[in-house]
C-alpha atoms as a PDB file:
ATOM      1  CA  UNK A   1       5.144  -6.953  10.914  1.00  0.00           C
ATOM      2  CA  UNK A   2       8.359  -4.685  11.115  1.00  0.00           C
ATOM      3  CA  UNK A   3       6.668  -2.535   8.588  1.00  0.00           C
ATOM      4  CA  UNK A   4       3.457  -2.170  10.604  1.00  0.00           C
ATOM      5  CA  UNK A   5       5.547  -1.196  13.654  1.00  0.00           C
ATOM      6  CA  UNK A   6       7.768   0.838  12.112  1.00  0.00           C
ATOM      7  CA  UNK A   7       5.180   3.129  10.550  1.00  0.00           C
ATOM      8  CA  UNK A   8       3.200   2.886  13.721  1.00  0.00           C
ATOM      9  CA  UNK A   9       5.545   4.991  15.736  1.00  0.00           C
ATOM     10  CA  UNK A  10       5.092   7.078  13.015  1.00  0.00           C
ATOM     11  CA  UNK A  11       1.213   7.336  13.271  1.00  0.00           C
ATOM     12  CA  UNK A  12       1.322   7.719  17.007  1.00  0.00           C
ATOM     13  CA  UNK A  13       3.418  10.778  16.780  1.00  0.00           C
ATOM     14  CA  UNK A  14       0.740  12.352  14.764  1.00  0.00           C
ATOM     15  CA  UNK A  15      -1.521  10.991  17.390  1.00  0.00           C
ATOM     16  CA  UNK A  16       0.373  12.604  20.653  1.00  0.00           C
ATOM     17  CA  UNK A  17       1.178  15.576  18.610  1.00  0.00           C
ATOM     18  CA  UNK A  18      -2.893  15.899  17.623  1.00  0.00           C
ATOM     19  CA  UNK A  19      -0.759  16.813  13.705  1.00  0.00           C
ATOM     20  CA  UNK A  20      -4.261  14.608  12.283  1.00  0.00           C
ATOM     21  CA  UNK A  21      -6.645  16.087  14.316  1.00  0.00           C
ATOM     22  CA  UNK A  22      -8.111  13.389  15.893  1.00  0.00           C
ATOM     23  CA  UNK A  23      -9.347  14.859  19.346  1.00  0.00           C
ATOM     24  CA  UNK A  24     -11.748  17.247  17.428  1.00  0.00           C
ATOM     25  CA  UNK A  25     -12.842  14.567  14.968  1.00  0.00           C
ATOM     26  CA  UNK A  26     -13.390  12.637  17.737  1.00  0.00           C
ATOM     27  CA  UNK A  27     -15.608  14.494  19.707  1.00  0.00           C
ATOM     28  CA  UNK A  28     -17.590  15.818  17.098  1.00  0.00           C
ATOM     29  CA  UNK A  29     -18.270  12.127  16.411  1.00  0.00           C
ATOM     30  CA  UNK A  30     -18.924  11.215  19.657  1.00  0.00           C
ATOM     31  CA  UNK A  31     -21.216  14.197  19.972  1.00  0.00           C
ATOM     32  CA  UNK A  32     -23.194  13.082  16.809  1.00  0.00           C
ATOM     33  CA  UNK A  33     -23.502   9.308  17.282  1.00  0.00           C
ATOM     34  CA  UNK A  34     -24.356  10.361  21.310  1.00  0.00           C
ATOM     35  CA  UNK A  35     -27.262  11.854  19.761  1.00  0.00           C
ATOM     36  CA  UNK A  36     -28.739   8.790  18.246  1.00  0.00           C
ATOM     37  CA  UNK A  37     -31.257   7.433  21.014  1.00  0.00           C
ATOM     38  CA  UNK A  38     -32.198   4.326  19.414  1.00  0.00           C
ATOM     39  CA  UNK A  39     -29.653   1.248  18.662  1.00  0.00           C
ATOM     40  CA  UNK A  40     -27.344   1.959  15.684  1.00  0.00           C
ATOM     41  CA  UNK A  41     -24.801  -0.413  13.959  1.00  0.00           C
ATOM     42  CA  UNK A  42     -21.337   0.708  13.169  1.00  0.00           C
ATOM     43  CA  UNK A  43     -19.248   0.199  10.643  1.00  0.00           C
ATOM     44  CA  UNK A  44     -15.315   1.676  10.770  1.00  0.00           C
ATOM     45  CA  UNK A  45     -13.367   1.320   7.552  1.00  0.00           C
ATOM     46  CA  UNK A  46     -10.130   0.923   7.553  1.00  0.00           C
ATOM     47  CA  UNK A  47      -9.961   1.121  11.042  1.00  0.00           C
ATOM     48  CA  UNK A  48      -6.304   1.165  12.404  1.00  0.00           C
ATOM     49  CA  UNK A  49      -6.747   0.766  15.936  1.00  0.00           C
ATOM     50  CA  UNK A  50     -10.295   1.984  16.546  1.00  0.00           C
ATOM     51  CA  UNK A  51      -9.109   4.144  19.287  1.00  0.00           C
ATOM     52  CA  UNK A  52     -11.090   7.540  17.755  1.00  0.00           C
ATOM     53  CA  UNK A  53     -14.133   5.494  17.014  1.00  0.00           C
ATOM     54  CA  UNK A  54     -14.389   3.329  20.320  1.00  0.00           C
ATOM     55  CA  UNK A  55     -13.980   6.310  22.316  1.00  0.00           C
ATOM     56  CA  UNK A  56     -16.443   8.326  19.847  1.00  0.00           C
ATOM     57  CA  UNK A  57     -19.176   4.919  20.476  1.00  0.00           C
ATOM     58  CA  UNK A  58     -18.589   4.057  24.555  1.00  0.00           C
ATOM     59  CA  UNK A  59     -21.638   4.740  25.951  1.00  0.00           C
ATOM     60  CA  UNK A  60     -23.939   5.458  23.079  1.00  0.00           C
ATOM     61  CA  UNK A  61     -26.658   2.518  21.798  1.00  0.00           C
ATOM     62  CA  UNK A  62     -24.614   0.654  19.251  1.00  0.00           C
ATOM     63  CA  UNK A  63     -25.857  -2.336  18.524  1.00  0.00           C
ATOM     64  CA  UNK A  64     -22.913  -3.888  17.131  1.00  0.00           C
ATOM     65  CA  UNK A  65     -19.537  -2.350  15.417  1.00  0.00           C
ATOM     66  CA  UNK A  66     -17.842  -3.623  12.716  1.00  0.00           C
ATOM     67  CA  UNK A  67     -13.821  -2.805  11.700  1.00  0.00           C
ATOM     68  CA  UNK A  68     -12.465  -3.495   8.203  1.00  0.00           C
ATOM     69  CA  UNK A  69      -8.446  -3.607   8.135  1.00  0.00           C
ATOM     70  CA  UNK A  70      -6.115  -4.720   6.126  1.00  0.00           C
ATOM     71  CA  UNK A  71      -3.449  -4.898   9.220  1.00  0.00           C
ATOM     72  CA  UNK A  72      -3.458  -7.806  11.525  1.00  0.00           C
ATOM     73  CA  UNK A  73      -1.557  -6.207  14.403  1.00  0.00           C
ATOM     74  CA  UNK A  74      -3.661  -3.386  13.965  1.00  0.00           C
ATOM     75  CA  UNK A  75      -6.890  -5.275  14.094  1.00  0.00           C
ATOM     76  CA  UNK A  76      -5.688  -6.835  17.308  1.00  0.00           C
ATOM     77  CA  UNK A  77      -5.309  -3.111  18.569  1.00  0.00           C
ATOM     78  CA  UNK A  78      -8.689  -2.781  17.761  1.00  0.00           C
ATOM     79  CA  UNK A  79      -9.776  -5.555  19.429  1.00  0.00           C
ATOM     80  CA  UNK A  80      -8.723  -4.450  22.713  1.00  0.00           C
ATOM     81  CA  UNK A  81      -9.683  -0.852  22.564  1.00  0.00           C
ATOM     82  CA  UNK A  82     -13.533  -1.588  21.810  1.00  0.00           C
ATOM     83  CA  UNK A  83     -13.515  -4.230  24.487  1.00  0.00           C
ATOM     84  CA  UNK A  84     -15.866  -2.203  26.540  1.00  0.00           C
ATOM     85  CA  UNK A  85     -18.621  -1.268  23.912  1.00  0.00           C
ATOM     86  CA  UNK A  86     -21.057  -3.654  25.567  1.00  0.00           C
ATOM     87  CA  UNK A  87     -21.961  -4.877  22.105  1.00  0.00           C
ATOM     88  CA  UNK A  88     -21.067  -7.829  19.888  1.00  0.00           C
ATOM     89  CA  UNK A  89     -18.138  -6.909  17.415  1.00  0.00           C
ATOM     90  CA  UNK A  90     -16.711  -8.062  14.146  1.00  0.00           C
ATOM     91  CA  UNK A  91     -13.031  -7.501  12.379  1.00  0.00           C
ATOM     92  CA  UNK A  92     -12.172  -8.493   9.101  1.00  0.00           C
ATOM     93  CA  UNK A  93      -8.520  -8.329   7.901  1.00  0.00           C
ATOM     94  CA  UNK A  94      -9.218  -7.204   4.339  1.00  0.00           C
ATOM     95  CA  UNK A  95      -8.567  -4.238   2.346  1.00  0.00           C
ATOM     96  CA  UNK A  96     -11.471  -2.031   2.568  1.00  0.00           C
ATOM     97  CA  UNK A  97     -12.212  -1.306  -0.726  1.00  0.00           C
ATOM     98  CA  UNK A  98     -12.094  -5.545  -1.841  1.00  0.00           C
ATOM     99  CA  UNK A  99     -14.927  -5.468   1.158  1.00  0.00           C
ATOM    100  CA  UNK A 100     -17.005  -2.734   0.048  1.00  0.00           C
ATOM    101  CA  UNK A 101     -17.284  -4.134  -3.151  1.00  0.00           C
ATOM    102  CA  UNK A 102     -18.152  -7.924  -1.884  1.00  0.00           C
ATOM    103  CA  UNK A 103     -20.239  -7.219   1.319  1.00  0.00           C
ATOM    104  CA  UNK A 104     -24.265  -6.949   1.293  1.00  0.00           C
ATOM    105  CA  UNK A 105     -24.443  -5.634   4.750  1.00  0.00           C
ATOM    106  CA  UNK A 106     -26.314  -2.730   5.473  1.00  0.00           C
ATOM    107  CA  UNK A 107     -25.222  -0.134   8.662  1.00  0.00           C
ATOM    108  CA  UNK A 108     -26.562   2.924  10.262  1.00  0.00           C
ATOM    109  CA  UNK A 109     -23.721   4.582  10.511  1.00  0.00           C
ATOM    110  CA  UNK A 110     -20.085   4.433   8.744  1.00  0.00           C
ATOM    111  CA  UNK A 111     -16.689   6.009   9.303  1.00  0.00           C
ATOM    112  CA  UNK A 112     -14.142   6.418   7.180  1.00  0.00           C
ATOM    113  CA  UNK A 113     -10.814   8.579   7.813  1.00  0.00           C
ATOM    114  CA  UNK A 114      -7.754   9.521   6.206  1.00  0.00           C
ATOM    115  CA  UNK A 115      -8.055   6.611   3.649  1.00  0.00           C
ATOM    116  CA  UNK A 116     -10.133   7.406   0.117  1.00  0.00           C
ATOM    117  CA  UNK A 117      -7.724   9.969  -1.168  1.00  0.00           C
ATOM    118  CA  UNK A 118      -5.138   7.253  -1.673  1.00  0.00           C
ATOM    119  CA  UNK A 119      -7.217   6.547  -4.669  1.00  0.00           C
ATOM    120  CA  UNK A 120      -7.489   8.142  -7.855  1.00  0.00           C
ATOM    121  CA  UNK A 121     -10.927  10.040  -8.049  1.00  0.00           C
ATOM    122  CA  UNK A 122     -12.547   7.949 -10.217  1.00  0.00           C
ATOM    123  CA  UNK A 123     -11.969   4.925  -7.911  1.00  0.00           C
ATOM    124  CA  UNK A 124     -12.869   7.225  -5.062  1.00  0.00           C
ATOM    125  CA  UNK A 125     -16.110   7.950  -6.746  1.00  0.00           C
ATOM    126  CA  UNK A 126     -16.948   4.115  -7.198  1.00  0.00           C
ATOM    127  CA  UNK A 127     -15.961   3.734  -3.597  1.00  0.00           C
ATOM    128  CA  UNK A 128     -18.106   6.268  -2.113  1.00  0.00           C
ATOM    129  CA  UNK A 129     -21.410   4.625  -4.488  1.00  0.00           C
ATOM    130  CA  UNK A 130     -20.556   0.984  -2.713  1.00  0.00           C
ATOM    131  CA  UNK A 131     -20.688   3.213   0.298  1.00  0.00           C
ATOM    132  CA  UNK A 132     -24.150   4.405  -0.352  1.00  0.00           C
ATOM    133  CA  UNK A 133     -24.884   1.136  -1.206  1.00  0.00           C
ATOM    134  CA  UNK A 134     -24.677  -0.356   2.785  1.00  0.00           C
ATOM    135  CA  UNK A 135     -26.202   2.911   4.169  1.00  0.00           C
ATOM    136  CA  UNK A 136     -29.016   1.746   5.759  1.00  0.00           C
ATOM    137  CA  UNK A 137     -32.269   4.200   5.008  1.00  0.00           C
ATOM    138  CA  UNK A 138     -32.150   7.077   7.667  1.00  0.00           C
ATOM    139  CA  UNK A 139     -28.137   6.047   7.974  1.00  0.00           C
ATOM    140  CA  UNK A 140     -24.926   8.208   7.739  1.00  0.00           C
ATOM    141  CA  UNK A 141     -21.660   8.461   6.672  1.00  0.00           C
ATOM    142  CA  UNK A 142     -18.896  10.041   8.114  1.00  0.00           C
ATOM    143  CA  UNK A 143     -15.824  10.900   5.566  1.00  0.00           C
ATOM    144  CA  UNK A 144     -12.458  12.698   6.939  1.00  0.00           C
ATOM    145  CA  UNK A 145      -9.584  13.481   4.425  1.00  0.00           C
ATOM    146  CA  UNK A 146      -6.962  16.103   3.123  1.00  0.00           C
ATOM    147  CA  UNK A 147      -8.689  18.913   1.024  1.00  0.00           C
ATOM    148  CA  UNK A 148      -7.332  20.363  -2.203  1.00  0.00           C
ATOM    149  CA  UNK A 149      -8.540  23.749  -2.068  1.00  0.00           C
ATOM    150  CA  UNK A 150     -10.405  25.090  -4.729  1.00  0.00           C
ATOM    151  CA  UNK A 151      -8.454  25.591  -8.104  1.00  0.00           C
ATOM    152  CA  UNK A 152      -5.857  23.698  -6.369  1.00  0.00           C
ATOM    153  CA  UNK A 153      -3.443  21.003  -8.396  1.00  0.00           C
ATOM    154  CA  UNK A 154      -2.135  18.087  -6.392  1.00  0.00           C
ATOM    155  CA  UNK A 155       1.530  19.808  -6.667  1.00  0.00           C
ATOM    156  CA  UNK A 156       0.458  22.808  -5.369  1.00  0.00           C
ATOM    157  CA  UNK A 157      -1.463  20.775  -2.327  1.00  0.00           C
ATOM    158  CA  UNK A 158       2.214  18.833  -1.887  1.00  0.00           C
ATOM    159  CA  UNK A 159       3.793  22.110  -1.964  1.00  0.00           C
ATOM    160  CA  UNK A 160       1.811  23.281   0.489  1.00  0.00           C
ATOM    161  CA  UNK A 161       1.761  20.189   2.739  1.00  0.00           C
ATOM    162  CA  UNK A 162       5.559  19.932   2.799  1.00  0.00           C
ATOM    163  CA  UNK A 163       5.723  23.605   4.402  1.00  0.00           C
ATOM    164  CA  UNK A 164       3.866  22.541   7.506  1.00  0.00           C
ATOM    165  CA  UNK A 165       7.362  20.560   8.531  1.00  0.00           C
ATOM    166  CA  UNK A 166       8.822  23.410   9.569  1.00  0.00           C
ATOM    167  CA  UNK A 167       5.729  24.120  11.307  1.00  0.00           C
ATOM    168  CA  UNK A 168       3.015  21.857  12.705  1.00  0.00           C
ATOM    169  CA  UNK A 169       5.698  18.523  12.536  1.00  0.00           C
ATOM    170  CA  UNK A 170       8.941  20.298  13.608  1.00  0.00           C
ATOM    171  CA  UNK A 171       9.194  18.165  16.544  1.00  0.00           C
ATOM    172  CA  UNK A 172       9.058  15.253  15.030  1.00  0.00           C
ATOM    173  CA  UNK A 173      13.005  13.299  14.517  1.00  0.00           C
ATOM    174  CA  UNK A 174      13.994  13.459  10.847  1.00  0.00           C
ATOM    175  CA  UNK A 175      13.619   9.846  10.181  1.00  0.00           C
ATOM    176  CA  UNK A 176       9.579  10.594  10.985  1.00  0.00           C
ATOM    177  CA  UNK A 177       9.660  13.428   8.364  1.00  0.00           C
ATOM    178  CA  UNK A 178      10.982  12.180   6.087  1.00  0.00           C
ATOM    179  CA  UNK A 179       8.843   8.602   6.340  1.00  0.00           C
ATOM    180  CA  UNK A 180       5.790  11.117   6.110  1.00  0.00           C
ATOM    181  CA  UNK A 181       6.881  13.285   3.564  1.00  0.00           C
ATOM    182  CA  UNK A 182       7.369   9.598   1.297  1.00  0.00           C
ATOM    183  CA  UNK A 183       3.852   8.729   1.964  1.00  0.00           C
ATOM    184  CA  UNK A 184       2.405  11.684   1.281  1.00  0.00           C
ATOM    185  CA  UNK A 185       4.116  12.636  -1.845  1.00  0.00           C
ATOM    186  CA  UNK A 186       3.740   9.299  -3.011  1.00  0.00           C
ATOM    187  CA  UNK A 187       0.481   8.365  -2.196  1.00  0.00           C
ATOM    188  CA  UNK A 188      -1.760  10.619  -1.314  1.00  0.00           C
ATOM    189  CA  UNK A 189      -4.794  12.040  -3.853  1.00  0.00           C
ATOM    190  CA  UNK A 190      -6.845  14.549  -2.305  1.00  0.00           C
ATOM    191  CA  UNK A 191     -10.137  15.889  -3.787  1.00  0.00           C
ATOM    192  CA  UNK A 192     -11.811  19.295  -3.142  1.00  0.00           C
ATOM    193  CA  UNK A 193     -14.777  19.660  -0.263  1.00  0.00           C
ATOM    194  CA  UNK A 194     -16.809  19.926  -3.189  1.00  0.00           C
ATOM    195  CA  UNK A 195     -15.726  17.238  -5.203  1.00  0.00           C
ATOM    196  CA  UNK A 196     -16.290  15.203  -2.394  1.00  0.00           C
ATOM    197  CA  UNK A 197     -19.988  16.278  -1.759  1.00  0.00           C
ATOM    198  CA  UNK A 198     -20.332  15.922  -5.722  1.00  0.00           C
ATOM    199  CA  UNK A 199     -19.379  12.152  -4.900  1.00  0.00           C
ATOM    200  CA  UNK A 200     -21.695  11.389  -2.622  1.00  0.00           C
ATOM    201  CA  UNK A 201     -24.785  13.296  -4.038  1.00  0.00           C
ATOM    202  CA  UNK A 202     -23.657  11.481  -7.378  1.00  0.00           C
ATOM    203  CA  UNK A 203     -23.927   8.090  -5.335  1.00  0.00           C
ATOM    204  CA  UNK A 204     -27.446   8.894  -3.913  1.00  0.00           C
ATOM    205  CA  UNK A 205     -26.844  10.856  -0.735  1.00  0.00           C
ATOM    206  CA  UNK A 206     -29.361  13.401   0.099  1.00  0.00           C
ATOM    207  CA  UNK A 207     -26.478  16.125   0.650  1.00  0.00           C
ATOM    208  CA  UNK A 208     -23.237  16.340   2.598  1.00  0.00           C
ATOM    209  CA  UNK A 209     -21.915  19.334   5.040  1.00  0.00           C
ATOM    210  CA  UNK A 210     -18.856  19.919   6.170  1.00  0.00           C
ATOM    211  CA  UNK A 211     -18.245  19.735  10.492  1.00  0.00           C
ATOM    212  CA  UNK A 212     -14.801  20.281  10.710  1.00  0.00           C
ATOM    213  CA  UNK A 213     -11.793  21.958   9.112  1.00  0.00           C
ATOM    214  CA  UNK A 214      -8.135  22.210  10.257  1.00  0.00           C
ATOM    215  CA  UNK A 215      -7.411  25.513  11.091  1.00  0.00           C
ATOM    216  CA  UNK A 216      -4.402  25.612   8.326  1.00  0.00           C
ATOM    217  CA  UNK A 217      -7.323  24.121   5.871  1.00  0.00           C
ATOM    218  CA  UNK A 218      -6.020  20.776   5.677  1.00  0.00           C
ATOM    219  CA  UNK A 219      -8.519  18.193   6.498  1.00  0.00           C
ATOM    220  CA  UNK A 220     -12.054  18.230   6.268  1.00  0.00           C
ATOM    221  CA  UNK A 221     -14.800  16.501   8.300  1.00  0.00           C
ATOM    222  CA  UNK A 222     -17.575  15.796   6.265  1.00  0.00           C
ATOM    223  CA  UNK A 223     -21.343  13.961   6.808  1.00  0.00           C
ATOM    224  CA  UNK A 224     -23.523  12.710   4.175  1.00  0.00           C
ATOM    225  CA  UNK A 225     -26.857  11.371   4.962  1.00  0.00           C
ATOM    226  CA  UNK A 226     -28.932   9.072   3.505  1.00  0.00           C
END
């Protein structure tokens, strides 16, 4: 639990800072699932606190939403902030790729941010086929990560990532830098935009395109349709 909270101030710097880009992410969501007309279900891995994705989904026709977390007190976050959907709602406190591989659910549309490049890419590849797996025919899936660019190693991506402290997370206190800086050199496994489409075409998805970048070329928004 201390964990949790302690790299939940963190994550809610990035929020009020917008360092993540979740505002634009989150209204280019909201403007695609507004778009649907007829009732859609929902499914948001790894979900945190559902904030982008409840806002994205209040006042569109889902049909039911569904968060996968591994985080208890973040699940309970979640809980509260999809409270006004006006549909019935599920959360599961599991890791989301132990649920990909177990469920046999099938959902319209799925979300999944800042999570898959913690994996190595042929475990991201295996990932993105269960994936395709619970698209629903005529579904979509929604995939936002960090980008290698193209001819890019993972050192050079690190190398690049750790300049934006003195840039885009020079506000932040030390302690916050530094406690990003560990995760990110430490965990995180980007792919390429392409590699990414690659995946997903690989898995059975018709095609992907890309809706949003970053403006330093950071993060990509991607859709993949089914």
């Amino acid at each position: 639990m201390r964990n949790f909270f302690t790299n939940w101030d963190v994550y809610r710097l990035c929020i009020e800072h917008n360092t993540l880009f979740h505002r634009e992410v989150g209204a280019i969501l909201r403007a695609r699932v507004s778009a649907r007309t007829a009732p859609f279900t929902f499914l948001d891995l790894a979900c945190g606190d559902a904030a982008l994705t409840a806002a994205a989904l209040r006042g569109t026709p889902v049909s039911h939403f569904t968060g996968v977390d591994f985080s208890a007190p973040a699940l309970s976050l979640a809980k509260e902030h999809t409270r006004d959907l006006g549909c019935p709602r599920e959360f599961l406190e599991a890791d989301f790729a132990g649920y990909l591989r177990a469920t046999t659910g099938a959902f319209d549309v799925i979300y999944l941010g800042l999570s898959l490049h913690h994996f190595e890419r042929a475990e991201k590849r295996d990932l993105v086929r269960e994936i395709f797996r619970i698209t629903a025919p005529g579904g979509e899936f929604y995939l936002y990560e960090p980008i290698l660019h193209g001819g890019e190693s993972r050192a050079e991506c690190l190398a690049r990532w750790k300049a934006l402290m003195d840039t885009r997370y020079r506000d932040f206190p030390q302690a916050a830098r530094d406690a990003l800086w560990q995760h990110v050199s430490t965990a995180d496994y980007p792919e390429t935009v392409a590699e990414y489409v690659e995946s997903a075409k690989d898995a059975g998805f018709a095609g992907g395109e890309v809706l949003f970048t970053d403006p330093a070329n950071t993060y990509a928004l991607m859709r993949f349709a089914r």
